[in-house]
N, C-alpha and C. Protein backbone atom coordinates (compact mmCIF):
# COMPACT_ATOMS: atom_id res chain seq x y z
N UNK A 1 0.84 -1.16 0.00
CA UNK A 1 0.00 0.00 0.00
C UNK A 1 0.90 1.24 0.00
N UNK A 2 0.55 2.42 -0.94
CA UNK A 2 1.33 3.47 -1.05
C UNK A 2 0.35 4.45 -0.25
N UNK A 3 1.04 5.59 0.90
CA UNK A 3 0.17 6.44 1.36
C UNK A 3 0.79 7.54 1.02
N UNK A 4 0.21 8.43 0.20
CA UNK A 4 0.64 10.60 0.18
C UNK A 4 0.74 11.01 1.00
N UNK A 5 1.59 11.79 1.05
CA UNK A 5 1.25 12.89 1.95
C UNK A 5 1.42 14.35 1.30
N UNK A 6 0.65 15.38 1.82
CA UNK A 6 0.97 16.40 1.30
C UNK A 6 0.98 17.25 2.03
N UNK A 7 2.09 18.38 2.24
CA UNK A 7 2.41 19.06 3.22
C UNK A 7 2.40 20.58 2.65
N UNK A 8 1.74 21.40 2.97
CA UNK A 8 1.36 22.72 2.57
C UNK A 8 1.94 23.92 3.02
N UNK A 9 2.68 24.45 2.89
CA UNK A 9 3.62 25.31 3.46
C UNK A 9 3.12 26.97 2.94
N UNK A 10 3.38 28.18 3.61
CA UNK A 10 3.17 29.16 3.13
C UNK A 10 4.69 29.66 2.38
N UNK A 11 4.46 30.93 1.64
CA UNK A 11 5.71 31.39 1.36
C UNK A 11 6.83 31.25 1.86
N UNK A 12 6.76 32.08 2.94
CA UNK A 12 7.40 32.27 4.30
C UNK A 12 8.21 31.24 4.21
N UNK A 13 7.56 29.96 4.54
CA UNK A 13 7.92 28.72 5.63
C UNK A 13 9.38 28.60 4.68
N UNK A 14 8.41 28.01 3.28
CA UNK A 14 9.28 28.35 1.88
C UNK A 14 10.72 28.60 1.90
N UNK A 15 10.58 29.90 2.13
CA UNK A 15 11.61 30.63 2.12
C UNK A 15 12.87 30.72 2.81
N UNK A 16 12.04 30.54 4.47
CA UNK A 16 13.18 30.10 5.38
C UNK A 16 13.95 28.56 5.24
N UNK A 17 13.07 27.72 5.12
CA UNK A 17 13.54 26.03 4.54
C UNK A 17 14.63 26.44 3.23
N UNK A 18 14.24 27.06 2.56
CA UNK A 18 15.09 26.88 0.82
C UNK A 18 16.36 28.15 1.44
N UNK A 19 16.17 29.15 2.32
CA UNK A 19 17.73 30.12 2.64
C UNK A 19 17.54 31.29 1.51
N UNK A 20 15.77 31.22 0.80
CA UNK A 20 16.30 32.04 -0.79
C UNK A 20 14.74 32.41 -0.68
N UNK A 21 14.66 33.92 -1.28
CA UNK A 21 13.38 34.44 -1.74
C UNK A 21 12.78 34.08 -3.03
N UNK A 22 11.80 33.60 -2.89
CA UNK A 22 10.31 33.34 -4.02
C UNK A 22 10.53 34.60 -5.32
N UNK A 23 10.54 34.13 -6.27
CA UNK A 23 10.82 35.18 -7.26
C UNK A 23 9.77 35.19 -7.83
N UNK A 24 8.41 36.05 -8.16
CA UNK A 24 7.40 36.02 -9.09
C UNK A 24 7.47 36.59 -10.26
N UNK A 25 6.99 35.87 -11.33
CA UNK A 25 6.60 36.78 -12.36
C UNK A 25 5.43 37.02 -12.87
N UNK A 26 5.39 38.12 -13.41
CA UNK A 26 3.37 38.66 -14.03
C UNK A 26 3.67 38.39 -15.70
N UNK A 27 2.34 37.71 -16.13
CA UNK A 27 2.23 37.99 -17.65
C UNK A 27 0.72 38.09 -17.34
N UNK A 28 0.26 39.05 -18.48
CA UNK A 28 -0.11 39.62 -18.62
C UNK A 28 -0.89 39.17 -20.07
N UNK A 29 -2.15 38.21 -19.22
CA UNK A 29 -3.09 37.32 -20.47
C UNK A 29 -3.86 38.34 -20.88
N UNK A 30 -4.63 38.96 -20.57
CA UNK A 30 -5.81 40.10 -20.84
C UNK A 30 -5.52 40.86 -20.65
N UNK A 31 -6.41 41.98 -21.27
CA UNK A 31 -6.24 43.48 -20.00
C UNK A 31 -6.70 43.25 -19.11
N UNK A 32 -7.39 42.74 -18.23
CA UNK A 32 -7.84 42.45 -16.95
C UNK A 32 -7.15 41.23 -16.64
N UNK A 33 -6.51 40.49 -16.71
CA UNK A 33 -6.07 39.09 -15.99
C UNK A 33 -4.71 39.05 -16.23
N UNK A 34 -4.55 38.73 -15.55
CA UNK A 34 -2.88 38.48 -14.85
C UNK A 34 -2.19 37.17 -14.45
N UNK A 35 -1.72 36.57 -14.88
CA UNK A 35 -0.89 35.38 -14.35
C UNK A 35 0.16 35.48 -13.81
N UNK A 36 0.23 35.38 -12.10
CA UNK A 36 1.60 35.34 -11.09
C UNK A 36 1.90 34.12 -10.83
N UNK A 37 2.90 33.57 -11.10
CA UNK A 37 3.78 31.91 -10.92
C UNK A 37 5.36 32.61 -10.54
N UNK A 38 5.90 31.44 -9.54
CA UNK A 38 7.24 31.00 -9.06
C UNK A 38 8.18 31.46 -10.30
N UNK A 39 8.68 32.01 -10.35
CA UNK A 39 9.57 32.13 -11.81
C UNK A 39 11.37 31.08 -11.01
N UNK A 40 11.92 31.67 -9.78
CA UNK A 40 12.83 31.27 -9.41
C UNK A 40 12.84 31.07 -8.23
N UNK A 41 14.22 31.03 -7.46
CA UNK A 41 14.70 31.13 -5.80
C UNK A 41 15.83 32.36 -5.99
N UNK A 42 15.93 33.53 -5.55
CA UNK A 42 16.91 34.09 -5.28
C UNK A 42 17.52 34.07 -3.65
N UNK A 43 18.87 33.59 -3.43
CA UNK A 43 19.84 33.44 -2.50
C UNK A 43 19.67 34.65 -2.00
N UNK A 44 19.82 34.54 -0.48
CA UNK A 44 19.93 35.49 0.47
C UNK A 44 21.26 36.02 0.63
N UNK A 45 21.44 37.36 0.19
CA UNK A 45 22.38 37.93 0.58
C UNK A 45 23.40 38.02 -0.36
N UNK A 46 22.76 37.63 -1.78
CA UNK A 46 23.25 37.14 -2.98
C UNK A 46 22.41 37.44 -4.38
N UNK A 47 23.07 37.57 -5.38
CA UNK A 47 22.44 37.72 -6.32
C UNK A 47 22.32 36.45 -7.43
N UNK A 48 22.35 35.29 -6.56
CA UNK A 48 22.77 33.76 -7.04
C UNK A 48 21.21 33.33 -7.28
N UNK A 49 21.02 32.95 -8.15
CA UNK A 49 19.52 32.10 -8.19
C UNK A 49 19.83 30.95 -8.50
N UNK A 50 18.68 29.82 -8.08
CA UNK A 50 18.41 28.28 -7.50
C UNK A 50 17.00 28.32 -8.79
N UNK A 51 16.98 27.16 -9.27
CA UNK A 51 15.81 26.97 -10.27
C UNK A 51 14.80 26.50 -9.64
N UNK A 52 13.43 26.19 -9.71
CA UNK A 52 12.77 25.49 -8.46
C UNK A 52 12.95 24.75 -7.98
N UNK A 53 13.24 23.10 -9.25
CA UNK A 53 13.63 21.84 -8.59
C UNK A 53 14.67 22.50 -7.53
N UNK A 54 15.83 23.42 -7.40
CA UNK A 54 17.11 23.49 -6.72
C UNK A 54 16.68 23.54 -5.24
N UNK A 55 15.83 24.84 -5.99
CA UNK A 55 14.97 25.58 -4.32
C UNK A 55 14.49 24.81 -3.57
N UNK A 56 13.36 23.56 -3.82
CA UNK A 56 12.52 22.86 -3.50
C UNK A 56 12.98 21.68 -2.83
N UNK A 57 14.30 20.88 -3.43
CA UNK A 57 15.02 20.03 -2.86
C UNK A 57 15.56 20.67 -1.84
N UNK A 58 15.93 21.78 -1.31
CA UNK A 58 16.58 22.08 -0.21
C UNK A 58 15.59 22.54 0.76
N UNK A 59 14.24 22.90 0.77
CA UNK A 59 13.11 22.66 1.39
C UNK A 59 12.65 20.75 1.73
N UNK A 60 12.99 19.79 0.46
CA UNK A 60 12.66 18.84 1.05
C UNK A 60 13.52 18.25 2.21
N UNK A 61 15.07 18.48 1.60
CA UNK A 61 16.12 17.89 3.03
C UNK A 61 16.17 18.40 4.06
N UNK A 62 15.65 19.57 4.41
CA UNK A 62 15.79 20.92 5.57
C UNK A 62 14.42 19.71 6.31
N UNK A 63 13.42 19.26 5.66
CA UNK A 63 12.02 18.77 6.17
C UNK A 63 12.19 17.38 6.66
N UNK A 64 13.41 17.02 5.82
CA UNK A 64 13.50 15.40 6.40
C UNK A 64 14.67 15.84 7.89
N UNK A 65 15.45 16.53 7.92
CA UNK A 65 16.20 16.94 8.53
C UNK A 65 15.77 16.89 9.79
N UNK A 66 14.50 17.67 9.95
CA UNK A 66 13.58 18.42 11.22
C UNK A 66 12.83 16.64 11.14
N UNK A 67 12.79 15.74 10.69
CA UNK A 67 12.04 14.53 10.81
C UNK A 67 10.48 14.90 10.31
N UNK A 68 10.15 15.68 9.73
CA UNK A 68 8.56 15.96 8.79
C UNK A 68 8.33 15.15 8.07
N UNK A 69 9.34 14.34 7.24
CA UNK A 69 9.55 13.50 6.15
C UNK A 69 10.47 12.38 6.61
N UNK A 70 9.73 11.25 6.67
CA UNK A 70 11.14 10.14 7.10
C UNK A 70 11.91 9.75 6.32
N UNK A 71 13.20 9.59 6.57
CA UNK A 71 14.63 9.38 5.84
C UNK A 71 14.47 8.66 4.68
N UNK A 72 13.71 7.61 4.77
CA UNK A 72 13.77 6.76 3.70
C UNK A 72 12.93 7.05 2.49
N UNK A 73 12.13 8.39 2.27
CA UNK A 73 11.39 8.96 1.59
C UNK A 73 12.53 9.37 0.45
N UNK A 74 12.71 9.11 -0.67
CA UNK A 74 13.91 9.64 -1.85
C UNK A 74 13.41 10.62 -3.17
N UNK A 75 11.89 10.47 -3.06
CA UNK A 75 11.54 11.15 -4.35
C UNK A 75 9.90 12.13 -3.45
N UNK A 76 10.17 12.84 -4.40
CA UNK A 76 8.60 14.27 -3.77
C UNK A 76 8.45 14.93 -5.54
N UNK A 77 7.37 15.10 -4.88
CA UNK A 77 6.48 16.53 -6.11
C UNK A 77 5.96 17.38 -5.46
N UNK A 78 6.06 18.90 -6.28
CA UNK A 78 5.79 19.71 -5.38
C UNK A 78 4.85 20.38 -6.37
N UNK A 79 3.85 21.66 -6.18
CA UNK A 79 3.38 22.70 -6.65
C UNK A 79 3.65 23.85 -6.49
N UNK A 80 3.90 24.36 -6.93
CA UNK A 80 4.40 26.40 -7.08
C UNK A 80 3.24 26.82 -7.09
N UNK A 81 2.91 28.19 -6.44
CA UNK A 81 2.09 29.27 -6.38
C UNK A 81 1.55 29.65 -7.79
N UNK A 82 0.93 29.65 -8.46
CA UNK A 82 0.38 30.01 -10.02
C UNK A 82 -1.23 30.22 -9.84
N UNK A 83 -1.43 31.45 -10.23
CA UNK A 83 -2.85 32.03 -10.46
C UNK A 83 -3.31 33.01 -11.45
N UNK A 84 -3.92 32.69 -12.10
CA UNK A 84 -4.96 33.73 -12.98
C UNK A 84 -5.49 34.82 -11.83
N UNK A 85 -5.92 36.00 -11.98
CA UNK A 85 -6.44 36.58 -11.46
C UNK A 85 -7.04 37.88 -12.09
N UNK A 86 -7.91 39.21 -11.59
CA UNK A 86 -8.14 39.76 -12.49
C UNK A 86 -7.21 41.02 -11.75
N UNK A 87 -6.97 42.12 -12.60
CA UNK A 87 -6.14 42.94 -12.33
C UNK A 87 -6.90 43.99 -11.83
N UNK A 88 -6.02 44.02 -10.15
CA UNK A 88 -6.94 45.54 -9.59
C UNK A 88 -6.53 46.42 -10.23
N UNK A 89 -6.94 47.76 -9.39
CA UNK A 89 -6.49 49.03 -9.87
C UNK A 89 -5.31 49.16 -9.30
N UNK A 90 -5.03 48.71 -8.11
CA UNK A 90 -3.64 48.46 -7.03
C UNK A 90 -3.30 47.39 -7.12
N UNK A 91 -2.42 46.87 -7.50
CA UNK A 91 -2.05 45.34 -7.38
C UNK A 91 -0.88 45.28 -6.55
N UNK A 92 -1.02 44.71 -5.12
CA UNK A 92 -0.25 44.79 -4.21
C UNK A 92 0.37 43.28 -3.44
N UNK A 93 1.34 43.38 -3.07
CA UNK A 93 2.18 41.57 -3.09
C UNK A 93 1.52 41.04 -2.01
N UNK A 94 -0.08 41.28 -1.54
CA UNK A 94 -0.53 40.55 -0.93
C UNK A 94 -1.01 39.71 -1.92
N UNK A 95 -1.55 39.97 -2.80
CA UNK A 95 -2.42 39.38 -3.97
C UNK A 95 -1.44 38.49 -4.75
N UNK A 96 -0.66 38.11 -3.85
CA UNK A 96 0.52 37.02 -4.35
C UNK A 96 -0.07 36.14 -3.92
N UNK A 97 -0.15 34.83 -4.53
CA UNK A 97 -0.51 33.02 -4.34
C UNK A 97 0.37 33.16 -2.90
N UNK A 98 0.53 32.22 -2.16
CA UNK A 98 0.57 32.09 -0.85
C UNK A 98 1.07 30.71 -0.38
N UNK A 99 0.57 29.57 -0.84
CA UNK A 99 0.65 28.51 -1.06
C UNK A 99 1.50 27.81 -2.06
N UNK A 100 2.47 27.11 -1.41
CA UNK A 100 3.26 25.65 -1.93
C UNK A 100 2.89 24.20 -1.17
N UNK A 101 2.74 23.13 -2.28
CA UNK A 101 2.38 21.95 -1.54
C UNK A 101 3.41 21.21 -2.51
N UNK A 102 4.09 20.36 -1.54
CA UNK A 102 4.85 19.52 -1.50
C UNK A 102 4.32 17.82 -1.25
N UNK A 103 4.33 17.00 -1.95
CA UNK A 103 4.15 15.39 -1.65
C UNK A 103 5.00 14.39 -1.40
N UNK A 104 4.44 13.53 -1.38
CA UNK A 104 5.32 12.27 -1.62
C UNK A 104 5.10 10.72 -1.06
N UNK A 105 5.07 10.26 -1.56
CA UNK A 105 4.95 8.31 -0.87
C UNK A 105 5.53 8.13 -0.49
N UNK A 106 5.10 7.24 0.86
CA UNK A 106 5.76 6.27 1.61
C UNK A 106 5.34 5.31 1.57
């Protein structure tokens, strides 16, 4: 029997686990709609960027580390923040996706 798990993390959590800030980017489907997704990881204190898989694997070992994930777990999938939305008149980085979920079998 295979069981998931999926572990939901905010930005934040993200951020501190991976050592690197969430990089977004906007395109710009409509005049009213907007698409914000994960573009990268930028390094703290650095102008070094991490690709997601990079970012994300160092969120998963930081998780097995803390015991969230048991050792013998070798492979995960994750989801990035990505949303359509419609474009305020203010568009402000609250109106950033919020949410990463991370999986995996045991």
């Amino acid at each position: 029997m295979n069981i998931t798990t999926f572990i939901e993390l905010e930005n934040q959590e993200v951020e501190s686990f991976a050592g690197a800030k969430l990089v977004f980017a906007q395109e710009q489907i409509e005049e009213n709609i907007v698409e914000t997704c994960v573009e990268c990881f930028l390094l703290e204190d650095s102008k070094t960027t991490l690709t997601m898989e990079e970012g994300m694997e160092k969120v998963f070992h930081r998780l097995q580390q803390q015991g969230v994930i048991p050792p013998n777990v070798k492979d995960f999938s994750f989801e990035m923040p990505s949303c359509e939305r419609l474009k305020a008149i203010t568009d402000k980085e609250l109106d950033i996706p919020q949410k990463v979920i991370l999986s995996y079998m045991a």
